[in-house]
C-alpha atoms as a PDB file:
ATOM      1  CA  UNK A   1      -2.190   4.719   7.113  1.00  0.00           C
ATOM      2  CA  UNK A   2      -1.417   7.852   5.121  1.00  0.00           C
ATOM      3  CA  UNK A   3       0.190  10.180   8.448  1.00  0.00           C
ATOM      4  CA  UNK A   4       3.628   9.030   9.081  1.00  0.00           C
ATOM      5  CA  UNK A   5       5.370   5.692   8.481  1.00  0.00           C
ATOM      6  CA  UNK A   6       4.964   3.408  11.645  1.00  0.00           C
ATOM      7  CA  UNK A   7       8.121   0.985  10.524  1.00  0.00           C
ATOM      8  CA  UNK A   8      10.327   3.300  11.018  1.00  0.00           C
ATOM      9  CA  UNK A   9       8.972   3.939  14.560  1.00  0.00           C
ATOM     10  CA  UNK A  10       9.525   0.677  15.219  1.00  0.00           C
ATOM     11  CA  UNK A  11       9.270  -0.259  18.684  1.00  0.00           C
ATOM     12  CA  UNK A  12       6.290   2.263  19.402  1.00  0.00           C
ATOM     13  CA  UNK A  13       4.324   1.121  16.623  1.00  0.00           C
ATOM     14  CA  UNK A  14       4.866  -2.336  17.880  1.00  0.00           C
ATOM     15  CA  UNK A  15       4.205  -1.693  21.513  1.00  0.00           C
ATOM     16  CA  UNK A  16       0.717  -0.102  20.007  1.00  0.00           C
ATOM     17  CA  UNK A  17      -0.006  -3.128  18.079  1.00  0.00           C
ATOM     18  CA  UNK A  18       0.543  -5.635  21.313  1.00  0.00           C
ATOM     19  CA  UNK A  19      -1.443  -3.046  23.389  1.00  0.00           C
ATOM     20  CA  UNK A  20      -4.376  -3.906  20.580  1.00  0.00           C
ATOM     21  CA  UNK A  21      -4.188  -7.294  20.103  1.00  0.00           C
ATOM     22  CA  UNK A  22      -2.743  -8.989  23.493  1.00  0.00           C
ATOM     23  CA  UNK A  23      -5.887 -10.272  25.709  1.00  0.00           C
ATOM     24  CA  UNK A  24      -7.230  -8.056  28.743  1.00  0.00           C
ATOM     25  CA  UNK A  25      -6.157  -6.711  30.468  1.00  0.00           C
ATOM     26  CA  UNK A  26      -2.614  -5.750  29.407  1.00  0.00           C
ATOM     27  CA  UNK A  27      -4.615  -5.373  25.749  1.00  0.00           C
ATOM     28  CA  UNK A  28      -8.151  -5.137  24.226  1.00  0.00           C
ATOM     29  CA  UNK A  29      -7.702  -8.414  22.897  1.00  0.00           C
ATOM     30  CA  UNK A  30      -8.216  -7.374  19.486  1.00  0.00           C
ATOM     31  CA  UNK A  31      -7.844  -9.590  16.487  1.00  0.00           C
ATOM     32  CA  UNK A  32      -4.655  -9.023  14.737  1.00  0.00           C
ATOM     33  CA  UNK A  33      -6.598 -10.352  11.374  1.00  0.00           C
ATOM     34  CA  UNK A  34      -8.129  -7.381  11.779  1.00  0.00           C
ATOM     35  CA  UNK A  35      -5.295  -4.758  11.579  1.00  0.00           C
ATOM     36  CA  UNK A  36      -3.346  -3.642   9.027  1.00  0.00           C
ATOM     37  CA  UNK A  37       0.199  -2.092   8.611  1.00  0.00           C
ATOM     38  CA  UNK A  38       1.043  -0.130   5.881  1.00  0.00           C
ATOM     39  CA  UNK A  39       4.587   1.057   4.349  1.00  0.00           C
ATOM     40  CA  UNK A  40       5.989   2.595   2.006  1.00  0.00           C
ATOM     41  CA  UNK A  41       8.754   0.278   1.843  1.00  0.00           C
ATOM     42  CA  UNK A  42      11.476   0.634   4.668  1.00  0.00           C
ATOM     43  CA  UNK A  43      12.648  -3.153   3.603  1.00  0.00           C
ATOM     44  CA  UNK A  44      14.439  -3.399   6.774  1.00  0.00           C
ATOM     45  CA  UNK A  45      11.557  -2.645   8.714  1.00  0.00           C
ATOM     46  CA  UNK A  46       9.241  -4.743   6.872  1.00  0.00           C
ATOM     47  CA  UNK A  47      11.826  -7.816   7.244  1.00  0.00           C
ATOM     48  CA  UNK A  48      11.694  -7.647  10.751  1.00  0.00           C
ATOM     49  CA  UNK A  49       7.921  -6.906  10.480  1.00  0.00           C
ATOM     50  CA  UNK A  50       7.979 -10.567   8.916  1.00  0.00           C
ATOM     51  CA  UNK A  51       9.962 -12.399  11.769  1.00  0.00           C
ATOM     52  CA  UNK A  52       6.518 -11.239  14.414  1.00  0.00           C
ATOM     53  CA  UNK A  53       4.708 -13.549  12.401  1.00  0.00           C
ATOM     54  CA  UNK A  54       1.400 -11.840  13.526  1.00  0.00           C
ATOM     55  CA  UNK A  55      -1.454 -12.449  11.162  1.00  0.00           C
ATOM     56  CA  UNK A  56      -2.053  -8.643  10.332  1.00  0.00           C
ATOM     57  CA  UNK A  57      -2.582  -7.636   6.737  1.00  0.00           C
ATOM     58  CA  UNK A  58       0.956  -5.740   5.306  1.00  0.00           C
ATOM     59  CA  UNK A  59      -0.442  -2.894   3.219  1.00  0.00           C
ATOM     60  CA  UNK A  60       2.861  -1.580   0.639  1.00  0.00           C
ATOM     61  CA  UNK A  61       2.268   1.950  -0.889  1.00  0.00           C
ATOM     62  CA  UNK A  62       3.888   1.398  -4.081  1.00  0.00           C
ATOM     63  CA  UNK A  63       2.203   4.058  -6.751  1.00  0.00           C
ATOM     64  CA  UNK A  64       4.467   3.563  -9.215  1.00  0.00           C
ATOM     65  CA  UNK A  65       6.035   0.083 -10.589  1.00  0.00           C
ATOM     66  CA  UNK A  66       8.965   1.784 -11.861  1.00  0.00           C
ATOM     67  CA  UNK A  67      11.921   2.926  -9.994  1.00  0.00           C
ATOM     68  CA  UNK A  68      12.462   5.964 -11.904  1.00  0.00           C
ATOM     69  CA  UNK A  69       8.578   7.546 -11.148  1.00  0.00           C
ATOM     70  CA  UNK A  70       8.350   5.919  -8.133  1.00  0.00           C
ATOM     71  CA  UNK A  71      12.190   7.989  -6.908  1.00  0.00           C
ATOM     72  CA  UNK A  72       9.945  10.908  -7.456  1.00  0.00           C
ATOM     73  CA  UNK A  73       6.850  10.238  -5.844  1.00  0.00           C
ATOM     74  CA  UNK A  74       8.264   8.208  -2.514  1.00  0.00           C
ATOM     75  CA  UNK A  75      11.788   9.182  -1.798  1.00  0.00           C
ATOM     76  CA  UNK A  76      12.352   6.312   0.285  1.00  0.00           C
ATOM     77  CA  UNK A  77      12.915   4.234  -3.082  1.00  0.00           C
ATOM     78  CA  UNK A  78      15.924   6.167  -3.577  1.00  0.00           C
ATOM     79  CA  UNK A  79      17.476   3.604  -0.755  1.00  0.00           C
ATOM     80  CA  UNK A  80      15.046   0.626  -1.068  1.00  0.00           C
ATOM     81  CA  UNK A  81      14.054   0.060  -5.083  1.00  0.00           C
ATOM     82  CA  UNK A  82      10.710  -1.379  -6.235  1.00  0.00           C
ATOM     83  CA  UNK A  83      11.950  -4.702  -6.317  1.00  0.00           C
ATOM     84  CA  UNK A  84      13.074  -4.889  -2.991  1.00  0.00           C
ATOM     85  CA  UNK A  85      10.399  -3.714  -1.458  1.00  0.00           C
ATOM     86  CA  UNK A  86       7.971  -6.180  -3.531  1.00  0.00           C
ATOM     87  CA  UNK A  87      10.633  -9.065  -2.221  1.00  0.00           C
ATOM     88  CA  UNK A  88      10.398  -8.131   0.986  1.00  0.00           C
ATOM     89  CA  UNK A  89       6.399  -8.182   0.477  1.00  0.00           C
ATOM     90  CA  UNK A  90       6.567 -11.642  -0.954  1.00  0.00           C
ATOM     91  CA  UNK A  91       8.833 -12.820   2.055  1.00  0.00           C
ATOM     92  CA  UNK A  92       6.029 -11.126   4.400  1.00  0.00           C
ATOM     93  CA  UNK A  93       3.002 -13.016   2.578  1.00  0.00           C
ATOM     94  CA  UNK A  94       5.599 -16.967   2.843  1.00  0.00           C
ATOM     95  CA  UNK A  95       6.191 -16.573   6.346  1.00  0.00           C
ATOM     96  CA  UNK A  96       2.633 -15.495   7.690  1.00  0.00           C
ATOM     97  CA  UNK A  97       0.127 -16.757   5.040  1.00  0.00           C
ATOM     98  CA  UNK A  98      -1.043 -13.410   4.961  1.00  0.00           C
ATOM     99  CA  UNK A  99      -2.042 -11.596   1.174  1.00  0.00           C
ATOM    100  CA  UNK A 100      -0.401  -8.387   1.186  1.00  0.00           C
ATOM    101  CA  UNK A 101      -2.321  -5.542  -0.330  1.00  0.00           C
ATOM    102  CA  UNK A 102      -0.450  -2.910  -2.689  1.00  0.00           C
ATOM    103  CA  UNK A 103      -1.875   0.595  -2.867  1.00  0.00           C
ATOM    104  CA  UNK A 104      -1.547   2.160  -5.375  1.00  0.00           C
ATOM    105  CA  UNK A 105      -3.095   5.850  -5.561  1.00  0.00           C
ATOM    106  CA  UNK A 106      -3.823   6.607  -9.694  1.00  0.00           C
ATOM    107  CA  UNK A 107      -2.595  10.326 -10.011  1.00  0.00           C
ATOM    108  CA  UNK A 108      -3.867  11.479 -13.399  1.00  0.00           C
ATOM    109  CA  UNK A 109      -1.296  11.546 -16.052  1.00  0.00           C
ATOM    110  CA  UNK A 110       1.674  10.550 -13.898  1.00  0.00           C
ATOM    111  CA  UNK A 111       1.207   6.735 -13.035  1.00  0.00           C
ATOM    112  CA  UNK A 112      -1.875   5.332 -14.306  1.00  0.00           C
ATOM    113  CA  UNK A 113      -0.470   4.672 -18.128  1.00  0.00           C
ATOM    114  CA  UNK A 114      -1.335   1.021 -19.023  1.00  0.00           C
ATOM    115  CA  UNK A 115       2.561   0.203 -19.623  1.00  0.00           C
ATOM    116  CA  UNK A 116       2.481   0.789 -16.187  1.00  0.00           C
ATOM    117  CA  UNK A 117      -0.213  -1.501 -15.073  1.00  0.00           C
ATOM    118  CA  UNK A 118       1.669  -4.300 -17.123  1.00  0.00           C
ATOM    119  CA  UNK A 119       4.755  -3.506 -15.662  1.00  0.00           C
ATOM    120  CA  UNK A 120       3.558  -4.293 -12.157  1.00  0.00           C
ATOM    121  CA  UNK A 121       1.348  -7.177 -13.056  1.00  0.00           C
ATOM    122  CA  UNK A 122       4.843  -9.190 -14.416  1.00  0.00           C
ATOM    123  CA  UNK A 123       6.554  -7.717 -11.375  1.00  0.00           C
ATOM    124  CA  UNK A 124       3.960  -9.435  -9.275  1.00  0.00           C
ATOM    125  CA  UNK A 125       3.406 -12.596 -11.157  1.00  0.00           C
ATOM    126  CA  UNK A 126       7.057 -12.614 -11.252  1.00  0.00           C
ATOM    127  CA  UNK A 127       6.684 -13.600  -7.320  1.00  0.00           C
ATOM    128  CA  UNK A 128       4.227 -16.033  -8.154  1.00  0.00           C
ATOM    129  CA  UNK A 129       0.295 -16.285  -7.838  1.00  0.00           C
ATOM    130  CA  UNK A 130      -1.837 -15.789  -4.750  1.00  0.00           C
ATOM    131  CA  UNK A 131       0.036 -13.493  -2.981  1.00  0.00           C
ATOM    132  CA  UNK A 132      -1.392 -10.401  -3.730  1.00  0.00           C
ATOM    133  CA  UNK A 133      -3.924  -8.139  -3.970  1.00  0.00           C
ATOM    134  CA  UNK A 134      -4.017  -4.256  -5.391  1.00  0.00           C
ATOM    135  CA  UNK A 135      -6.277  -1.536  -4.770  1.00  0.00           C
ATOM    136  CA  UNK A 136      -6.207   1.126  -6.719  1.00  0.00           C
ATOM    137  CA  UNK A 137      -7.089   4.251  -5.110  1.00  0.00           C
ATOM    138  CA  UNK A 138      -8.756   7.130  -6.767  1.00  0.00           C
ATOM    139  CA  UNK A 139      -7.250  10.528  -5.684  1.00  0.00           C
ATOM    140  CA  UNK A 140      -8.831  12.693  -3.572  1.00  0.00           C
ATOM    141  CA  UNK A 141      -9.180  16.488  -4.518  1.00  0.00           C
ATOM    142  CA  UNK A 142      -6.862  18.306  -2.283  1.00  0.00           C
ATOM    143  CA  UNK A 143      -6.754  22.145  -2.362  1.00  0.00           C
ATOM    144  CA  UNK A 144      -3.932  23.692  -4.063  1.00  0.00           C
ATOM    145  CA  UNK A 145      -2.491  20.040  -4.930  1.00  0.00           C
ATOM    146  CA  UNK A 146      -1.523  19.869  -8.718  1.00  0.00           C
ATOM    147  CA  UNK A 147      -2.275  16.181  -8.910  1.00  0.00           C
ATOM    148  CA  UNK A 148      -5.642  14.984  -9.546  1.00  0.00           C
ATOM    149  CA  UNK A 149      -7.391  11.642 -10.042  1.00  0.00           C
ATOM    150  CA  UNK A 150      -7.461   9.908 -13.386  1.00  0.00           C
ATOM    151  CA  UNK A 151      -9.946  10.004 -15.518  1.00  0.00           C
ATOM    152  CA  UNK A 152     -12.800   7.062 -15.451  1.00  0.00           C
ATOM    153  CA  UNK A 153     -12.135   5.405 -18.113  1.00  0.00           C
ATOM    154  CA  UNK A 154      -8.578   5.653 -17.345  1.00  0.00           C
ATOM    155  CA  UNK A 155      -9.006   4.096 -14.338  1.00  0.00           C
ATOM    156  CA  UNK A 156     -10.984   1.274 -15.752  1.00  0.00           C
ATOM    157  CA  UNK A 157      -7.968   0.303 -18.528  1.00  0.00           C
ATOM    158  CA  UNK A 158      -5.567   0.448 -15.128  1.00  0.00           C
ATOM    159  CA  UNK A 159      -7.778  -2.356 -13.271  1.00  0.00           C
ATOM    160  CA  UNK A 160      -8.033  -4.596 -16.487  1.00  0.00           C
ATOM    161  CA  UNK A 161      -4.859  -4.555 -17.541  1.00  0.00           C
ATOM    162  CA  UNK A 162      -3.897  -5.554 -14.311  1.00  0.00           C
ATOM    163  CA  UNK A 163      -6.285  -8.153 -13.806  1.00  0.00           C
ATOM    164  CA  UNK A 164      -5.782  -9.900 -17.574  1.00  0.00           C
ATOM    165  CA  UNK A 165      -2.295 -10.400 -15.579  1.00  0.00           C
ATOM    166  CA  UNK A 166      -4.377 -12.645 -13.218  1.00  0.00           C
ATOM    167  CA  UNK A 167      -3.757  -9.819 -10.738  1.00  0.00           C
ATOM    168  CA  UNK A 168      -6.852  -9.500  -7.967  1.00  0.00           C
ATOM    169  CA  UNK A 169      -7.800  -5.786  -8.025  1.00  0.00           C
ATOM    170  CA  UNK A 170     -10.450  -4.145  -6.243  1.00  0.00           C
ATOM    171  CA  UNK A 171     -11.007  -0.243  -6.420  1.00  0.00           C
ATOM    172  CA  UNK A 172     -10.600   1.564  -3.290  1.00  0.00           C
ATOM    173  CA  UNK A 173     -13.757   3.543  -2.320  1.00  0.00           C
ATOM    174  CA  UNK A 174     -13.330   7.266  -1.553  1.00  0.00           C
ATOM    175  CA  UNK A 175     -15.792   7.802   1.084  1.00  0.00           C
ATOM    176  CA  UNK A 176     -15.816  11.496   2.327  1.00  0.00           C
ATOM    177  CA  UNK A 177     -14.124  13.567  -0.200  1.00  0.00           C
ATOM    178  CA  UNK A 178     -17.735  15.296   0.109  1.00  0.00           C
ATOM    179  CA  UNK A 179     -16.855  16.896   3.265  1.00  0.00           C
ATOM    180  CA  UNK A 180     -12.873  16.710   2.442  1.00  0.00           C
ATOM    181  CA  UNK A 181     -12.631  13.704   5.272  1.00  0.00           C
ATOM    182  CA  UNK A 182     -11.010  11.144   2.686  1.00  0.00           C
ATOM    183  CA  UNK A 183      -7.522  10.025   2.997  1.00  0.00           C
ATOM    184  CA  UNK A 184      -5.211  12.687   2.282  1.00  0.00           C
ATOM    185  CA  UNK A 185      -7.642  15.519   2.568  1.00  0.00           C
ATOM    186  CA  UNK A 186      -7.384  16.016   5.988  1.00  0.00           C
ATOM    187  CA  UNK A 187      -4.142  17.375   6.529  1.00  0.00           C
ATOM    188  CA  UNK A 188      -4.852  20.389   3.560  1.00  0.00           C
ATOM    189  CA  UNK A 189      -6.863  22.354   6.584  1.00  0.00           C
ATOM    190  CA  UNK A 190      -4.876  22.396   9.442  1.00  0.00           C
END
């Protein structure tokens, strides 16, 4: 997660996954419960994702509800819009049983207004109930980065807004930022 999209990589990042999950000694016989794969939202990739029918957990990097932020922050949505990529989600979670998780990283000032957290609550009621889970996920500090997490209390409006739209949200831990090991950090110090 976080280095590179693996869907558009297709048939590598599959022939990793099968090297994980198929039994020894071709694999290590991991459980594909157990994996997740995350996208920003290639919808073609994530369609085709769906027809594996594998039981690993489809993690969608969304960030913003709203096509006109989200252009901006994930340029990918300037060919596959919000909606898509949430129907494409929803088709992911019918054909496996699987919840998909949306991330959702709250960057102070610039996505974590509570219009926003409405807006994707109906968006993701509007695909029905049980589907879904979101974790919002604190920035990290990165040197030299002009975006920074949002404020506490902030944050707190974000996650009940979204659940008083029935919404399951659980805030992501940021283990490491400490030592500058949490996600996105690495990469500011090669």
């Amino acid at each position: 997660m976080g280095m590179g999209e693996a869907l558009a990589n297709y048939k590598a990042t599959m022939g990793a996954v099968h090297r994980l999950i198929d039994p020894s000694p071709e694999g290590l016989g991991l459980s594909a419960r157990g994996l997740t794969m995350s996208t920003v939202g290639l919808v073609p990739g994530m369609r085709k994702f769906t027809q594996e029918k594998l039981p690993i957990t489809l993690a969608l990097s969304l960030h913003a509800p709203d096509d006109e932020l989200r252009d901006e922050l994930i340029p990918v949505n300037n060919r596959w819009k919000v909606d898509e990529a949430l129907d494409a989600a929803r088709e992911y979670y019918d054909a496996t049983g699987r919840r998909v998780s949306i991330e959702y990283a709250l960057i102070r000032d610039m996505n974590d207004q509570g219009w926003r957290a409405d807006l994707l609550g109906e968006k993701l009621n509007k695909r029905g109930a049980g589907w879904v889970h979101v974790n919002p996920i604190p920035l990290n500090p990165t040197p030299g980065s002009k975006w920074t997490a949002s404020r506490p209390g902030v944050e707190q409006n974000f996650v009940e807004r979204l659940r008083a739209h029935g919404i399951p949200t659980t805030v992501r831990d940021t283990r490491g930022s400490d030592i500058d090991g949490a996600c996105g950090q690495l990469a500011a110090d090669v």
